[in-house]
Protein backbone atom coordinates (compact mmCIF):
# COMPACT_ATOMS: atom_id res chain seq x y z
CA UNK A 1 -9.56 127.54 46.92
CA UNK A 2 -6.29 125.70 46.43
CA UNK A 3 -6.28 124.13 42.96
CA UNK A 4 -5.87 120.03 42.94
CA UNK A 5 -3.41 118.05 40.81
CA UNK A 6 -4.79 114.52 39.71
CA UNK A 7 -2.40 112.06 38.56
CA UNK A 8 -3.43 108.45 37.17
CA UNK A 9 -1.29 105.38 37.17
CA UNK A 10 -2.39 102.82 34.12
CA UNK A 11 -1.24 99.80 32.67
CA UNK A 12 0.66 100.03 29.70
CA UNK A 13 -1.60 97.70 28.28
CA UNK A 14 -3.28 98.84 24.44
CA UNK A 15 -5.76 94.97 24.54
CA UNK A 16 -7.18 96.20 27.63
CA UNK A 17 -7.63 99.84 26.38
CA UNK A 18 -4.85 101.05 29.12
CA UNK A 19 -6.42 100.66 31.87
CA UNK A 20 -6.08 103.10 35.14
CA UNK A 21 -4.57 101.30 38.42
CA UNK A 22 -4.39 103.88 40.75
CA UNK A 23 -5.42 107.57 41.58
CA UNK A 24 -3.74 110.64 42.94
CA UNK A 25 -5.32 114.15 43.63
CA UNK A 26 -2.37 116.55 45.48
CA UNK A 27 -2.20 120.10 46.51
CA UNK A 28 1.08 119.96 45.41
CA UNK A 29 2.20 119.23 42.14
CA UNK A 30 5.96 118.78 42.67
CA UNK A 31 5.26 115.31 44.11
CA UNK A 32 4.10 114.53 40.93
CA UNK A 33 6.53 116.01 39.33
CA UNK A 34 9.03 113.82 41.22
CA UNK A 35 7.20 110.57 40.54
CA UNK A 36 7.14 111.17 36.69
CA UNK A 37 11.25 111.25 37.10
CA UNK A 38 10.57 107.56 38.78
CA UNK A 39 11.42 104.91 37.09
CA UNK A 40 10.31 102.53 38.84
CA UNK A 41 7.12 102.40 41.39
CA UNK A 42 6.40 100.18 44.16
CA UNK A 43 3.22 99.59 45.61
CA UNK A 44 1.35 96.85 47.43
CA UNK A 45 4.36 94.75 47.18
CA UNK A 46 4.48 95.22 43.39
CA UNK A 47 7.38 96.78 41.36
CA UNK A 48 5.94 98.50 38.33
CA UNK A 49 8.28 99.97 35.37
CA UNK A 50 7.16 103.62 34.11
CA UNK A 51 7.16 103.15 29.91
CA UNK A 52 5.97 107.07 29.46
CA UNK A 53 3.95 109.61 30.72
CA UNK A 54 1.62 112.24 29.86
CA UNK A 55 -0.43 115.07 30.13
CA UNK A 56 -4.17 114.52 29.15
CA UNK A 57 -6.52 117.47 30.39
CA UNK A 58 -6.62 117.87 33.69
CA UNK A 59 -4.74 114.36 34.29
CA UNK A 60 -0.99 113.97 34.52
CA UNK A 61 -0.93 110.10 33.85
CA UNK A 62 2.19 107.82 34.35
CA UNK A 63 2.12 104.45 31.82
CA UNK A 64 3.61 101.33 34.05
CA UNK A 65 4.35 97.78 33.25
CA UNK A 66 4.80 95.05 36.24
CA UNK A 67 8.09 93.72 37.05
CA UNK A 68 8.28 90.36 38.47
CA UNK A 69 12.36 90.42 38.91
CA UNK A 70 13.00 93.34 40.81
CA UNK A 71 13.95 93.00 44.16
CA UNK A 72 11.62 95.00 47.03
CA UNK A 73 12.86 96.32 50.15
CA UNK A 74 10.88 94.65 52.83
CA UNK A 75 13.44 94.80 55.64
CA UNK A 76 14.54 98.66 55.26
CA UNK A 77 13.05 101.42 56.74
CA UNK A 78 9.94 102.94 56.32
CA UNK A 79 9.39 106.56 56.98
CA UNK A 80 6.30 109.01 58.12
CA UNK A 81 7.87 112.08 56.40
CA UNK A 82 9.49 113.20 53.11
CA UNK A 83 12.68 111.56 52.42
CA UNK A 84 15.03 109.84 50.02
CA UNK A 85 17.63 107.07 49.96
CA UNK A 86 20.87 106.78 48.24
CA UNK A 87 21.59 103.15 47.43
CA UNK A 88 24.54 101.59 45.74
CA UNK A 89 23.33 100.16 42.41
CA UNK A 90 23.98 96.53 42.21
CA UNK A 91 21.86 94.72 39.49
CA UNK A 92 21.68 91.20 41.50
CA UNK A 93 22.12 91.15 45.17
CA UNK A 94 21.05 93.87 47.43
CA UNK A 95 21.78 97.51 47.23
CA UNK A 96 23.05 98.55 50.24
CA UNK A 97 22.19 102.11 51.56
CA UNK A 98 24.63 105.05 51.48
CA UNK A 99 22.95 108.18 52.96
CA UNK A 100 19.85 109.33 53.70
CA UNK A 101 18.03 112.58 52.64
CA UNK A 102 15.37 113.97 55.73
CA UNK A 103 13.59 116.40 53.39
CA UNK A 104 11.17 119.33 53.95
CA UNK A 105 9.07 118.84 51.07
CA UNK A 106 8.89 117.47 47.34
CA UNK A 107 10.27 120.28 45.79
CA UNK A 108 13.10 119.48 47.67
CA UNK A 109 13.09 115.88 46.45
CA UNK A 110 12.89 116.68 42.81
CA UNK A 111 16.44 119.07 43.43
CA UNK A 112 17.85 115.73 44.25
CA UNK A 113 15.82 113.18 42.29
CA UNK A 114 16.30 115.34 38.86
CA UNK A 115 20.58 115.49 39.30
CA UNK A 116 22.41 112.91 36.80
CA UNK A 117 25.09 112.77 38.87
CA UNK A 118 25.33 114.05 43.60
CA UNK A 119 28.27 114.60 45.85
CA UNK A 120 27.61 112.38 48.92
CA UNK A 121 30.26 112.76 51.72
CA UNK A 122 33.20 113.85 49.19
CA UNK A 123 32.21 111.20 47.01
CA UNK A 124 31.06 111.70 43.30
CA UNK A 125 27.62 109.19 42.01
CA UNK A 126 26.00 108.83 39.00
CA UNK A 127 22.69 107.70 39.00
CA UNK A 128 21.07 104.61 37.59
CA UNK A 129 17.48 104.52 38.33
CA UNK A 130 15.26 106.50 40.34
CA UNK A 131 12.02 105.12 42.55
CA UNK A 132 9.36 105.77 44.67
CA UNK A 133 8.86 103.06 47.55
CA UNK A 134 4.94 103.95 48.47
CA UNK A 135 4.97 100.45 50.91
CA UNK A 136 7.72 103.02 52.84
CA UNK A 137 7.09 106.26 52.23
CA UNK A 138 10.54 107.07 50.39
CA UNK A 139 12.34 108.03 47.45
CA UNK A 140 15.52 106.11 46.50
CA UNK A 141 17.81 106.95 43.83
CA UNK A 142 19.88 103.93 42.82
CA UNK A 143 23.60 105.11 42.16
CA UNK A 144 27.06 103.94 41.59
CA UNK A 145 30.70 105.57 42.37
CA UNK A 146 32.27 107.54 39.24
């Protein structure tokens, strides 16, 4: 029997006694592994901001806050396998998209997601912020030229 990885979302909220938002169970636990390097997670058309995370039994659980400035991708792509998108960090218009990573699985991911700094088409990036898009199915690491 193949062993299951749960993972918990909650509110980083202490007067509501942290409550939980939204729950995982994987076969795989490098997917988790890749959205605990996240900082930021959309879902539903909300942008959530990960505070901490931790590892409580059985539970890998990721503390969020809701953003209400952040801008969502709406217009871009959405995708039906593993994959992750370089962006060009700019903090107030949009971030336009740089290259594109068709990946085989998470593990793969993480290799990217966990790098301070990539080499994209002879080009050196440092990374700002990483995400996970769930309304498309991506990864995107927000970077700027060094």
């Amino acid at each position: 029997m193949k062993k299951s990885y749960k993972l918990e979302y909650r509110l980083n909220d202490e007067r509501n006694h942290y409550p939980a938002i939204y729950h995982y169970s994987f076969s795989d636990p490098y997917e988790i592994f890749c959205r605990r390097l996240c900082d930021f997670f959309i879902k539903e058309k909300k942008v959530y901001k990960r505070t901490s995370s931790s590892l409580e039994d059985e539970y890998y659980v990721i503390y969020v806050e809701e953003e209400t400035d952040e801008y969502i991708f709406e217009q871009a792509e959405s995708y039906t396998h593993v994959s992750l998108e370089v962006r060009e960090y700019n903090e107030y218009s949009v971030s336009p998209l740089i290259f594109t990573y068709d990946l085989y699985s998470h593990e793969e991911a993480l290799s990217l997601i966990g790098n301070d700094y990539l080499w994209i088409e002879e080009e050196e990036y440092e990374k700002i912020s990483a995400e996970i898009d769930e309304d498309r199915s991506t990864y995107v690491l927000y970077m700027i030229r060094t």
